[in-house]
N, C-alpha and C. Protein backbone atom coordinates (compact mmCIF):
# COMPACT_ATOMS: atom_id res chain seq x y z
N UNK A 1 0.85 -1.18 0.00
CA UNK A 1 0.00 0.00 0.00
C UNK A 1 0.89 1.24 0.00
N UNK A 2 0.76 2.09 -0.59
CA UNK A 2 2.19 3.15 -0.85
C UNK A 2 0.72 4.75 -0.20
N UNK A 3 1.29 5.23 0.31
CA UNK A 3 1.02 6.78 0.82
C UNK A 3 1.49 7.80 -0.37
N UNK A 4 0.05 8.97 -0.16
CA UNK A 4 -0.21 9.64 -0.56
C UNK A 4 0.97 10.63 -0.60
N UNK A 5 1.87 11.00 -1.64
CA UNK A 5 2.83 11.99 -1.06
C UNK A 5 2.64 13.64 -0.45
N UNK A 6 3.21 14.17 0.30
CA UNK A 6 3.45 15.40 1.15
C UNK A 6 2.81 16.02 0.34
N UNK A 7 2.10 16.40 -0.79
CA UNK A 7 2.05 17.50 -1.97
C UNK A 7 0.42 17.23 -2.22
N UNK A 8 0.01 15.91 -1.95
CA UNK A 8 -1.40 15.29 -1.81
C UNK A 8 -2.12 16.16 -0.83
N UNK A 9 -2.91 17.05 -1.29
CA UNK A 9 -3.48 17.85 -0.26
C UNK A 9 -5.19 17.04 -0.03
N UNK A 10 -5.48 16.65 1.10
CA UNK A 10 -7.08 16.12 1.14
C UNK A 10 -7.71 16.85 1.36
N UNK A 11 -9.00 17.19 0.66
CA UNK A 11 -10.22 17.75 0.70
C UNK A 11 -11.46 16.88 1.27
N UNK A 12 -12.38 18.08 2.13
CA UNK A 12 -13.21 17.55 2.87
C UNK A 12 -14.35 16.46 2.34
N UNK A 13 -14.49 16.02 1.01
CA UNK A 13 -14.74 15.21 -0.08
C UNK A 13 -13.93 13.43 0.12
N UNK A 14 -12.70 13.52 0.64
CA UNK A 14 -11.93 12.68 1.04
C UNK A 14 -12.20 12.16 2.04
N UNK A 15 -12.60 12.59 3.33
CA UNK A 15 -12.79 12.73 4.18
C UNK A 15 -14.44 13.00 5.02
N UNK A 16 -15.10 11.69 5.06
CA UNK A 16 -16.44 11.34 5.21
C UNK A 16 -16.72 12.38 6.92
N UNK A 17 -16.23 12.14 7.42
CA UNK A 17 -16.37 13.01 8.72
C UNK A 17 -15.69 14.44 9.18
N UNK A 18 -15.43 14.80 8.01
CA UNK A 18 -14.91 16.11 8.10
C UNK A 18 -16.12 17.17 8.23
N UNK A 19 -16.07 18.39 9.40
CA UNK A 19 -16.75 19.11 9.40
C UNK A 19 -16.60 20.30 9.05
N UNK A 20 -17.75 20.97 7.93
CA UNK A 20 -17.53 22.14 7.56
C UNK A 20 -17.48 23.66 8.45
N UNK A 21 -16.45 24.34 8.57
CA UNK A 21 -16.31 24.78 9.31
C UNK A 21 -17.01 26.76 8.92
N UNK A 22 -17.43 27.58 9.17
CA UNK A 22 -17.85 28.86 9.41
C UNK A 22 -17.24 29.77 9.91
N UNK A 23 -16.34 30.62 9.73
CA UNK A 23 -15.63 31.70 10.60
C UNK A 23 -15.68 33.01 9.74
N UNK A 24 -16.22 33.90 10.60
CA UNK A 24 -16.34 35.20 10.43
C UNK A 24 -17.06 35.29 8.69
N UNK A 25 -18.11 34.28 8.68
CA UNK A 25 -18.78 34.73 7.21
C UNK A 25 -18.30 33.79 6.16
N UNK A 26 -17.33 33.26 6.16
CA UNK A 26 -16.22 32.06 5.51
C UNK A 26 -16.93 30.83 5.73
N UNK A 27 -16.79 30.04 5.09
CA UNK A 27 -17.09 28.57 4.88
C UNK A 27 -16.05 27.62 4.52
N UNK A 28 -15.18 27.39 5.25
CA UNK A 28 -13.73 26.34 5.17
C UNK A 28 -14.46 24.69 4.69
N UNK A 29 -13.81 23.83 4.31
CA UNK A 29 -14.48 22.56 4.37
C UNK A 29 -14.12 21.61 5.21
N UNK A 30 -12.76 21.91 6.12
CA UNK A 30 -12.20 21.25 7.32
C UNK A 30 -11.92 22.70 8.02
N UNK A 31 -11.44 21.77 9.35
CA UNK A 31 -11.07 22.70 10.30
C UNK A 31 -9.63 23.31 9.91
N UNK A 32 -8.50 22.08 9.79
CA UNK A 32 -7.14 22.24 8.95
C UNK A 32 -7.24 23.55 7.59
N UNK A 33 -8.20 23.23 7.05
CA UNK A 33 -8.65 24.41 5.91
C UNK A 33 -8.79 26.03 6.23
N UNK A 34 -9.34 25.84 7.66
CA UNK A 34 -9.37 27.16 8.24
C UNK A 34 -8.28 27.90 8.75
N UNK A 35 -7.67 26.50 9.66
CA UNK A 35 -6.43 27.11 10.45
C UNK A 35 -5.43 27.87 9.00
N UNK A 36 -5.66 26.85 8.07
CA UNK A 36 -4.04 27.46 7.41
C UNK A 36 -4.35 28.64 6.72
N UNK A 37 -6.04 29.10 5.84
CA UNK A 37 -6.33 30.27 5.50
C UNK A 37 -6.53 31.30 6.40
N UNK A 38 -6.56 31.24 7.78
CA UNK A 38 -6.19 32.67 9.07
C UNK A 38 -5.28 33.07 9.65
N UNK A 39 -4.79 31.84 9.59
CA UNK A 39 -3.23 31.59 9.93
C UNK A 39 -3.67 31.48 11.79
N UNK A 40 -5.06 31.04 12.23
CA UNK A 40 -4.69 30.51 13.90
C UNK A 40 -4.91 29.41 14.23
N UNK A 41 -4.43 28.83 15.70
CA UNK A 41 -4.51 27.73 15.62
C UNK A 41 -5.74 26.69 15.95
N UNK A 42 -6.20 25.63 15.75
CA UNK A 42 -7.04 25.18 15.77
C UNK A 42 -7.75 26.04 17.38
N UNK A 43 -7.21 25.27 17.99
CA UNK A 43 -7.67 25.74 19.23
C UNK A 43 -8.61 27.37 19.60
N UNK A 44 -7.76 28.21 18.80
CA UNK A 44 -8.33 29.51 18.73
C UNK A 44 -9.68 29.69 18.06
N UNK A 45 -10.01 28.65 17.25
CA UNK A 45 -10.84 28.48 16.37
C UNK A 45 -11.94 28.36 16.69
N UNK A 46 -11.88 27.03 17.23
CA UNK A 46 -12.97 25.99 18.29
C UNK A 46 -13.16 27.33 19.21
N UNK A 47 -12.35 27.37 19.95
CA UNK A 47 -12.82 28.77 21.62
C UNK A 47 -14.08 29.70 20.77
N UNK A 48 -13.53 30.00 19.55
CA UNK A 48 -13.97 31.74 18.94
C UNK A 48 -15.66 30.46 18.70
N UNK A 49 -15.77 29.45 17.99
CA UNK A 49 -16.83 28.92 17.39
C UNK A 49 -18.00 28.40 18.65
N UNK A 50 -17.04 28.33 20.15
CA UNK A 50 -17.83 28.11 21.11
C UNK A 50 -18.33 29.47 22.20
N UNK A 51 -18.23 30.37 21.31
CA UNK A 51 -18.11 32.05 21.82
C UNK A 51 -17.60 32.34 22.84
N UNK A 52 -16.44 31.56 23.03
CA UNK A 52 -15.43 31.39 23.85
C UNK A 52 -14.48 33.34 23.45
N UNK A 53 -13.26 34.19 24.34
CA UNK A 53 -12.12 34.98 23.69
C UNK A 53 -10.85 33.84 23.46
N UNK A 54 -10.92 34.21 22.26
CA UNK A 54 -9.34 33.17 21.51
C UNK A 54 -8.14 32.90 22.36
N UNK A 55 -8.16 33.74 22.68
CA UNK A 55 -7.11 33.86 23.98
C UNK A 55 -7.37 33.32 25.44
N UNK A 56 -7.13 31.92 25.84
CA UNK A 56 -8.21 32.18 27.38
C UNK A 56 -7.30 32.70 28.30
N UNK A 57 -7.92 33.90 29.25
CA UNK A 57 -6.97 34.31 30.17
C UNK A 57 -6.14 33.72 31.41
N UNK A 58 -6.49 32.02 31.59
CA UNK A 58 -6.19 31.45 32.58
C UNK A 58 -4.64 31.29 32.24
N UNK A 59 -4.12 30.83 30.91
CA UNK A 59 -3.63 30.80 30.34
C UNK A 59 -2.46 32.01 30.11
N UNK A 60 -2.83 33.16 30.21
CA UNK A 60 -2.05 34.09 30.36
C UNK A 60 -0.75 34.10 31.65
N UNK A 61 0.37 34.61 31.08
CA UNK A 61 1.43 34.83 32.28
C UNK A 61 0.70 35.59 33.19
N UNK A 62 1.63 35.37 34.24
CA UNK A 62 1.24 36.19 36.02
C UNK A 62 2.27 37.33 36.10
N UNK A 63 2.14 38.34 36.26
CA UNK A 63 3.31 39.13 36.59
C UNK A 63 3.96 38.99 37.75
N UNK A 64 5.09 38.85 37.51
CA UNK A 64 6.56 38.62 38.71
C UNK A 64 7.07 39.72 39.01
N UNK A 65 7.68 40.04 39.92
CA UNK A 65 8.71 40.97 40.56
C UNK A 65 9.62 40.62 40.81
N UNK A 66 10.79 40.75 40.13
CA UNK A 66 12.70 40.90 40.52
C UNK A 66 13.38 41.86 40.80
N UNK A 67 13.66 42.28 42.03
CA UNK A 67 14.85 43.67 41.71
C UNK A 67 14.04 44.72 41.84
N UNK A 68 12.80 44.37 42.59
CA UNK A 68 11.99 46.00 42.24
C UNK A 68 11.22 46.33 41.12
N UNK A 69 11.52 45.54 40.19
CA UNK A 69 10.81 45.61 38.62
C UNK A 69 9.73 44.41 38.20
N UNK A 70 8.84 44.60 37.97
CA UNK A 70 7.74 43.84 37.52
C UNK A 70 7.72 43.57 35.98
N UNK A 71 7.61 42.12 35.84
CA UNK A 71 7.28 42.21 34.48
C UNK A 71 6.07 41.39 34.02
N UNK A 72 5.71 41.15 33.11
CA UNK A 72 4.50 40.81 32.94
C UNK A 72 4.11 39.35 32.47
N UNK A 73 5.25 38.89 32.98
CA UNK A 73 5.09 37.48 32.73
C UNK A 73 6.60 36.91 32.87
N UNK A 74 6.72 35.26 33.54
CA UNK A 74 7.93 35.08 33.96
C UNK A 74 8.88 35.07 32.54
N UNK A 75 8.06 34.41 31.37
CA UNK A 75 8.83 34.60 29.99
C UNK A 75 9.70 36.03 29.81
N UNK A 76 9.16 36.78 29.85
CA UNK A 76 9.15 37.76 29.41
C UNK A 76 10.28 38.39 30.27
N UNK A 77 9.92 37.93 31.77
CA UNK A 77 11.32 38.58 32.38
C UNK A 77 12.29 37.60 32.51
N UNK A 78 12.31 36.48 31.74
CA UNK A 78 13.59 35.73 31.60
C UNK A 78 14.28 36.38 30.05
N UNK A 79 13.49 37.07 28.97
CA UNK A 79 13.77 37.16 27.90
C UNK A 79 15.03 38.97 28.48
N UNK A 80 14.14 39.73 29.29
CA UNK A 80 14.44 40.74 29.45
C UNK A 80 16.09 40.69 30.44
N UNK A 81 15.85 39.48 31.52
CA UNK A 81 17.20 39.30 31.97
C UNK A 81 17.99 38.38 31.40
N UNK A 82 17.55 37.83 30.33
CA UNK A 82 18.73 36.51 29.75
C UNK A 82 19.27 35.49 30.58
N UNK A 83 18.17 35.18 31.52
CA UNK A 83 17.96 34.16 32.35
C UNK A 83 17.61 32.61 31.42
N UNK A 84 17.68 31.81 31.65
CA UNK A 84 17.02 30.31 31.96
C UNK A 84 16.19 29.96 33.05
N UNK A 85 14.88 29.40 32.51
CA UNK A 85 13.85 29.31 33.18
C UNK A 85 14.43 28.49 34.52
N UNK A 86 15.31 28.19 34.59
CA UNK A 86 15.84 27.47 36.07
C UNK A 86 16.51 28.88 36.52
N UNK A 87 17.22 29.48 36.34
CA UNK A 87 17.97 30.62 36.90
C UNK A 87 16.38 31.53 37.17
N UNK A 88 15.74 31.72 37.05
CA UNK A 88 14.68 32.83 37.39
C UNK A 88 13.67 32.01 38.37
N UNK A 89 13.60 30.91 38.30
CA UNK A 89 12.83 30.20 39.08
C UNK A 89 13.61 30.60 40.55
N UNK A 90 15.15 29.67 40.33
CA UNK A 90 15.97 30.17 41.90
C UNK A 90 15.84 31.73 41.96
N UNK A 91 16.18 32.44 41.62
CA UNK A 91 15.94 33.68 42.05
C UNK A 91 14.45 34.27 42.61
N UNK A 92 13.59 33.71 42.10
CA UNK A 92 12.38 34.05 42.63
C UNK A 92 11.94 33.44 44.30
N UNK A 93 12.19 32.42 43.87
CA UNK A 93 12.46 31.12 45.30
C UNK A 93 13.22 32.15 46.44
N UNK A 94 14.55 32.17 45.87
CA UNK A 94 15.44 32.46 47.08
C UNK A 94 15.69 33.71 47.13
N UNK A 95 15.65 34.56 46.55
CA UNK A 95 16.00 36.19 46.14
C UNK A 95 17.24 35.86 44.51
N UNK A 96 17.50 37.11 44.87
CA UNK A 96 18.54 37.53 43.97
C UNK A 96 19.85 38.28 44.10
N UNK A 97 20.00 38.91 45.56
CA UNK A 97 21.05 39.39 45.78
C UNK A 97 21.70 38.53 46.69
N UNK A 98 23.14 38.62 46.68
CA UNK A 98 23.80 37.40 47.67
C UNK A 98 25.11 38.63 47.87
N UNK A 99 25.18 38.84 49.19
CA UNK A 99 26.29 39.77 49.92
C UNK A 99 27.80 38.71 50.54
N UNK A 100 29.01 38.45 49.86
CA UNK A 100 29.98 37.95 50.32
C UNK A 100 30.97 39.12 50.54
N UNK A 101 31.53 38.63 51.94
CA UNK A 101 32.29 39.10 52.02
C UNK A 101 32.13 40.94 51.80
N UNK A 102 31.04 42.01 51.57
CA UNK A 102 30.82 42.98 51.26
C UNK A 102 30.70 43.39 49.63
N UNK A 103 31.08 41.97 49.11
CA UNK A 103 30.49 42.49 47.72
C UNK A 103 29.34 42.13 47.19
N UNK A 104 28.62 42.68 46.50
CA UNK A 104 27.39 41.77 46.05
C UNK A 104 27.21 41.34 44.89
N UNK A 105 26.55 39.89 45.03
CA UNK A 105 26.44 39.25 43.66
C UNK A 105 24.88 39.48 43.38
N UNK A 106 24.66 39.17 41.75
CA UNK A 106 22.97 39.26 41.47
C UNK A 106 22.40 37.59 42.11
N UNK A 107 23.19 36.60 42.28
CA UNK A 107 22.69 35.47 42.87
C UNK A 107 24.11 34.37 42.97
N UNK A 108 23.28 32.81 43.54
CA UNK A 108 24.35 32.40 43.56
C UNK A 108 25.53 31.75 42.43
N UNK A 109 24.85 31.73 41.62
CA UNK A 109 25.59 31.36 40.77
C UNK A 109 27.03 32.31 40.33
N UNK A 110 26.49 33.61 40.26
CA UNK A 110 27.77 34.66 40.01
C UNK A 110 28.39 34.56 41.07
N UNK A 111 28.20 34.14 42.16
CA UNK A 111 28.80 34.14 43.69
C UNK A 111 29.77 32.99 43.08
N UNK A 112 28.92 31.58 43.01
CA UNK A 112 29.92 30.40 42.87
C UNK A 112 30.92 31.00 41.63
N UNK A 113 30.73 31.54 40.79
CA UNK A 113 32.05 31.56 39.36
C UNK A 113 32.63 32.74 40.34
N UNK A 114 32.37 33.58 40.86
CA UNK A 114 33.03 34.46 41.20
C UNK A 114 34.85 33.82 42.15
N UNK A 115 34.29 33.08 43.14
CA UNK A 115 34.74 32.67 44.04
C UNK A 115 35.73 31.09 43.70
N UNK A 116 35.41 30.28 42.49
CA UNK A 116 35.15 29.29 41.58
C UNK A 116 35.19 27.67 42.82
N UNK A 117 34.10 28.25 43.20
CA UNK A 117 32.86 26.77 43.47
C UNK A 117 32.04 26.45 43.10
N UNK A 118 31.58 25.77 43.60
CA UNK A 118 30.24 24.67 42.78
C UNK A 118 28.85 25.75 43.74
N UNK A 119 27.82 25.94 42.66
CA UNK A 119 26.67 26.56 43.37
C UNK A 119 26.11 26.00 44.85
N UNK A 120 26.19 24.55 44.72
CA UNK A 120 26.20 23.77 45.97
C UNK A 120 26.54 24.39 47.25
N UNK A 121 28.03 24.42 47.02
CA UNK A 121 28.52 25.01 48.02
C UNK A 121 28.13 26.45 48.72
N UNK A 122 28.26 26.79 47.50
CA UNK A 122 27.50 28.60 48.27
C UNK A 122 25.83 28.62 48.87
N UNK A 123 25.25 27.58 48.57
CA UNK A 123 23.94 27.32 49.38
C UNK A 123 23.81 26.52 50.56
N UNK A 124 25.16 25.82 50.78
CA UNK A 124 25.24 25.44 51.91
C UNK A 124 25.78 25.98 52.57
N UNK A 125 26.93 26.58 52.74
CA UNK A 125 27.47 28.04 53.86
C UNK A 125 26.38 28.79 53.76
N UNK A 126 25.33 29.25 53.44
CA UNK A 126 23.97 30.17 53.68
C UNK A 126 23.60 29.17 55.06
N UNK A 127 22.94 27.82 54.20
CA UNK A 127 22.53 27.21 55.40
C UNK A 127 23.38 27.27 56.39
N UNK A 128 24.65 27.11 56.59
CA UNK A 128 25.27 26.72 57.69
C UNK A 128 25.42 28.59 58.30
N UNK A 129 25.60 29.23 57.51
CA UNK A 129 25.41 30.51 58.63
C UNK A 129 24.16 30.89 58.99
N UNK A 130 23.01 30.45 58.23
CA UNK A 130 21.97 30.52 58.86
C UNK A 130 21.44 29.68 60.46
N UNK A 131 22.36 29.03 60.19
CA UNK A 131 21.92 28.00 61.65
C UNK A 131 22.77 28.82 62.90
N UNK A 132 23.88 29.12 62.00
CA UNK A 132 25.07 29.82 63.51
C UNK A 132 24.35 30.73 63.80
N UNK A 133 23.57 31.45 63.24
CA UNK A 133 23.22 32.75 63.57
C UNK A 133 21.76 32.32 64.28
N UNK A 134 21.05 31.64 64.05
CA UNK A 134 19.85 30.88 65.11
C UNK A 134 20.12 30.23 66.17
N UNK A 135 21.46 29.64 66.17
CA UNK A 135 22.92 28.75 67.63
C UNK A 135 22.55 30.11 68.26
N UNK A 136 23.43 31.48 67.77
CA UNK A 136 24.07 32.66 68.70
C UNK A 136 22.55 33.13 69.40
N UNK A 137 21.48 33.10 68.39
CA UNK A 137 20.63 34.23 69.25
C UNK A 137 19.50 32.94 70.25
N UNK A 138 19.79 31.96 69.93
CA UNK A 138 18.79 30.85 70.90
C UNK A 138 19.30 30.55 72.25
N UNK A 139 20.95 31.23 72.17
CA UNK A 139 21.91 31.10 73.42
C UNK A 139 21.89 31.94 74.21
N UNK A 140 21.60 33.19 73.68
CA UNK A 140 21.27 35.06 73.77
C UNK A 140 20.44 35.11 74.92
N UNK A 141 19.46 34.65 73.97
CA UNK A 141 18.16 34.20 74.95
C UNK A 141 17.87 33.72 75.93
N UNK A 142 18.69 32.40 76.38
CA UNK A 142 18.92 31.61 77.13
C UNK A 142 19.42 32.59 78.30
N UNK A 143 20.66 32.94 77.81
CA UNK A 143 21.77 33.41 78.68
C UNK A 143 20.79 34.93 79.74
N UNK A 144 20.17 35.62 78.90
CA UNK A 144 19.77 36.73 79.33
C UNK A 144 18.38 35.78 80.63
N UNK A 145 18.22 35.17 79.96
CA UNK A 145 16.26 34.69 80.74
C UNK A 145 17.11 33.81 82.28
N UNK A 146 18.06 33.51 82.31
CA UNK A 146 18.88 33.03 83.77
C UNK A 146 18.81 34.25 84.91
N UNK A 147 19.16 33.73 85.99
CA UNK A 147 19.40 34.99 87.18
C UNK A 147 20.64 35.42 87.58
């Protein structure tokens, strides 16, 4: 049995269950017929034919905040910082500024190349000074609440 080649275009004639489709006054004879003469995608199609907006807003980005600056979607502020959707994720998670030693990095990663360790490492000296510094003031406490 040999296939129809790439150039074989099927018409809704071919095709016993193909439904004729209606958009904006137009009469397509498939749905495929429509998408490629509007140029949208099926999906947009169906929404608009179920008086659905083409666009559903659930669907839309959330606006984020980095740095004081809002943008209007996490895409958008990975496109604007030349991030990777993993680098903007940690930064959102954990912040974005990291203070060593009195200098500051935008996160850890510039910390780790800065310093040349593994990111690992610079999230575990956080943890581990985060704990010394919960040791000093749980002792503080202690020490002061005695007679």
């Amino acid at each position: 049995m040999s296939r129809n080649p790439p150039s074989t275009a099927f018409t809704a004639t071919d095709n016993p269950n193909a439904t004729q489709i209606t958009l904006d006054g137009v009469t397509y004879p498939t749905l495929r017929a429509a998408c490629n003469a509007t140029g949208l995608k099926s999906n947009a199609i169906l929404r608009r034919l179920a008086g659905l907006p083409a666009h559903d807003p659930k669907l839309a980005g959330k606006p984020v905040t980095l740095d004081g600056v809002t943008y209007p979607s996490r895409k958008e502020a990975r496109a604007a910082l030349g991030l990777t959707p993993q680098e903007l994720r940690h930064r959102l998670k954990h912040g974005s500024r990291l203070t060593l030693g009195g200098v500051e990095f935008p996160d850890r990663l510039a910390c780790a190349k800065a310093i040349g360790v593994k990111v690992q490492q610079i999230a575990m000296a956080q943890r581990v000074l985060r704990k010394v510094a919960e040791y000093e003031a749980s002792h503080r406490a202690s020490a002061t609440a005695r007679p």
